[in-house]
Protein backbone atom coordinates (compact mmCIF):
# COMPACT_ATOMS: atom_id res chain seq x y z
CA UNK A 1 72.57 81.15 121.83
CA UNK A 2 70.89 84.01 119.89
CA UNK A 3 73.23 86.53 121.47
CA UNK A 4 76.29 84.39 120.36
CA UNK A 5 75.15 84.56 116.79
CA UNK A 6 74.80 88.12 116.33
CA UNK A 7 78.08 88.59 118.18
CA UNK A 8 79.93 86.36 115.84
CA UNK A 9 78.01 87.43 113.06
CA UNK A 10 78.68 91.13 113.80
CA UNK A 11 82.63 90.03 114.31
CA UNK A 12 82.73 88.54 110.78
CA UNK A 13 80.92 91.42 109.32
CA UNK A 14 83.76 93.54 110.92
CA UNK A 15 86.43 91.38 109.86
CA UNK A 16 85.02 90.99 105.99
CA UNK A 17 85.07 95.06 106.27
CA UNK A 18 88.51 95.60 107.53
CA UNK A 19 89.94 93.03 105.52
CA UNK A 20 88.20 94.66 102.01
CA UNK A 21 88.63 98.44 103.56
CA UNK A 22 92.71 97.57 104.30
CA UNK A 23 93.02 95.54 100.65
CA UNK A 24 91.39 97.17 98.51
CA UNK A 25 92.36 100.97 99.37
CA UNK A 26 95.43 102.73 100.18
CA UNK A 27 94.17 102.72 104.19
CA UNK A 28 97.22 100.37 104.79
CA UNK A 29 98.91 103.33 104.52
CA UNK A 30 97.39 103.83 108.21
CA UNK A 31 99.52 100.39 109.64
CA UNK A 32 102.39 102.46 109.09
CA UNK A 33 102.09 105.19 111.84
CA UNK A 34 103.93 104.10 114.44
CA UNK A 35 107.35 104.23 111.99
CA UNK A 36 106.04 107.91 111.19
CA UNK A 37 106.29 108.49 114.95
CA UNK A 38 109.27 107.02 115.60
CA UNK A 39 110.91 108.48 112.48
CA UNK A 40 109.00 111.49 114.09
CA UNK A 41 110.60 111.57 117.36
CA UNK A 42 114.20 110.62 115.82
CA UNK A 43 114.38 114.14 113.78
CA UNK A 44 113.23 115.61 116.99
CA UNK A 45 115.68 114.24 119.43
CA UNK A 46 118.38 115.43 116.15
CA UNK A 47 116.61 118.85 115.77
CA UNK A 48 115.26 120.03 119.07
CA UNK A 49 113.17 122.88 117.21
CA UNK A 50 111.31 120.80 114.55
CA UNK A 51 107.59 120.89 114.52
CA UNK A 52 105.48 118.44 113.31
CA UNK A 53 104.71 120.85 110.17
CA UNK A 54 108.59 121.03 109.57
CA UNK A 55 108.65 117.20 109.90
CA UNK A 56 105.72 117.35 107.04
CA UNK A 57 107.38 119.47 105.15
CA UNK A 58 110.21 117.71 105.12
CA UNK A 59 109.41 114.71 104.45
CA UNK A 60 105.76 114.91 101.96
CA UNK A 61 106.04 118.65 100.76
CA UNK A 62 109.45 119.32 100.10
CA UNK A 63 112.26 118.21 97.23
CA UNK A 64 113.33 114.33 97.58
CA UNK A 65 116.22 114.10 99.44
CA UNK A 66 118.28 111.34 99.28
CA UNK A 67 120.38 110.98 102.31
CA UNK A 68 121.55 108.57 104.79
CA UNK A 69 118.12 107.62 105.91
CA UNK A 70 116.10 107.58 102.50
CA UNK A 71 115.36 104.13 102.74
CA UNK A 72 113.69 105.28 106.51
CA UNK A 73 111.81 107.80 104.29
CA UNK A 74 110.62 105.72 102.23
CA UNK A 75 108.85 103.67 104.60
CA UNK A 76 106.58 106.45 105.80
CA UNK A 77 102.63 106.30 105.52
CA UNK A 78 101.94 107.20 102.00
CA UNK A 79 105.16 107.77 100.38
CA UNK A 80 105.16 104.90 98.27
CA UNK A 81 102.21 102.82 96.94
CA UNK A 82 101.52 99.05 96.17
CA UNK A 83 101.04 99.19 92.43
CA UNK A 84 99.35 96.49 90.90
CA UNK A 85 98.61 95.65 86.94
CA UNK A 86 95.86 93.58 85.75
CA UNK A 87 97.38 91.83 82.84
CA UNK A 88 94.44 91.57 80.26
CA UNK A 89 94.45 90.49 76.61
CA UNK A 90 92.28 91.96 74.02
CA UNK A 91 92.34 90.09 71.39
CA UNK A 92 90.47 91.34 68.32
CA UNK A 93 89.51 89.36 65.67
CA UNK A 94 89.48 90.64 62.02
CA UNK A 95 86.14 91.54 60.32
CA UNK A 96 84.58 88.71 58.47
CA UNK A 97 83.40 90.05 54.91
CA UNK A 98 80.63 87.00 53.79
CA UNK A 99 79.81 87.97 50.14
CA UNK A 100 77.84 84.38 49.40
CA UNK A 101 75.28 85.29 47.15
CA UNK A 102 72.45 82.34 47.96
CA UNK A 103 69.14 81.87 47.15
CA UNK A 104 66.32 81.59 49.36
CA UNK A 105 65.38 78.27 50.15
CA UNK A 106 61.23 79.47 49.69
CA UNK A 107 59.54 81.88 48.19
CA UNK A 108 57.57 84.06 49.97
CA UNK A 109 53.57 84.22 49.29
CA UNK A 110 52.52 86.67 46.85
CA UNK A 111 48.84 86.79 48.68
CA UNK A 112 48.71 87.60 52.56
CA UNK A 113 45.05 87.48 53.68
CA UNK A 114 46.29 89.93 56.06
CA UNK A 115 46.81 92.94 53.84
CA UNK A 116 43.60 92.73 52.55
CA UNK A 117 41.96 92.63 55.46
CA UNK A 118 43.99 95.94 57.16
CA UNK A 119 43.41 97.38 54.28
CA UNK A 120 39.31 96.91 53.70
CA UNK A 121 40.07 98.12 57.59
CA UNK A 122 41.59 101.55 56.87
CA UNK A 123 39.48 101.84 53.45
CA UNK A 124 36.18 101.90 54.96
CA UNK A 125 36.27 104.49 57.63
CA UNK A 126 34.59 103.18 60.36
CA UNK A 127 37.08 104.20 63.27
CA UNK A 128 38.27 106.87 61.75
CA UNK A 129 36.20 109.80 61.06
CA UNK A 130 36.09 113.17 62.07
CA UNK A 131 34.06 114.06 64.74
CA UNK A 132 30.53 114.94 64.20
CA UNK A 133 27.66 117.38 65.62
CA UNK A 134 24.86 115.76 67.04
């Protein structure tokens, strides 16, 4: 039973990965081989002499030429791209300049215990002194 888990666990793991690693990057590109070979192997039966790098460079490195199998072409591994837009809004809103002039509700305390007292602290010395010889 333990052995079945981490198989199907390990099968979902690969599937979550494949299905992220084929979505979310161009590697779908990769599904498309087989029509590069075929496409390949077409040119080749046309053009006995054609290399592979011809075959690159005619088809990736080379001016677009539009011919009687452009739409063929264009269905090559990375010749065209899935482009997709996120359609966001920003919306902004307009500063909001409050100019109210009101008056505090309370009045603060004109005697804080607390001043005096860090005050007498600092006043008197006792930490703070210089150091002495004995």
């Amino acid at each position: 039973m333990a052995r079945y888990l981490y198989a199907m666990r390990k099968l979902v793991a690969i599937f979550l990965f494949l299905l992220y690693f084929f979505g979310a990057t161009d590697a779908y590109q990769l599904l498309k081989l087989p029509k590069f070979a075929e496409h390949y192997y077409l040119h080749k039966q046309q053009n006995s002499n054609l290399t592979l790098a011809g075959f690159l460079q005619i088809h990736y490195y080379g001016p677009v030429v539009v011919d009687d199998d452009f739409d063929k072409d264009m269905q090559l591994p990375f010749k065209t791209t899935q482009i997709e837009f996120s359609q966001t809004i920003n919306i902004i809103a307009p500063p909001i300049n409050y100019s109210l002039q009101a008056t505090p509700a309370f009045s603060p305390a004109k005697f804080s215990p607390y001043k005096q007292v860090v005050a007498s602290f600092i006043t008197e010395g006792a930490v703070f002194q210089p150091p002495r010889l004995l």
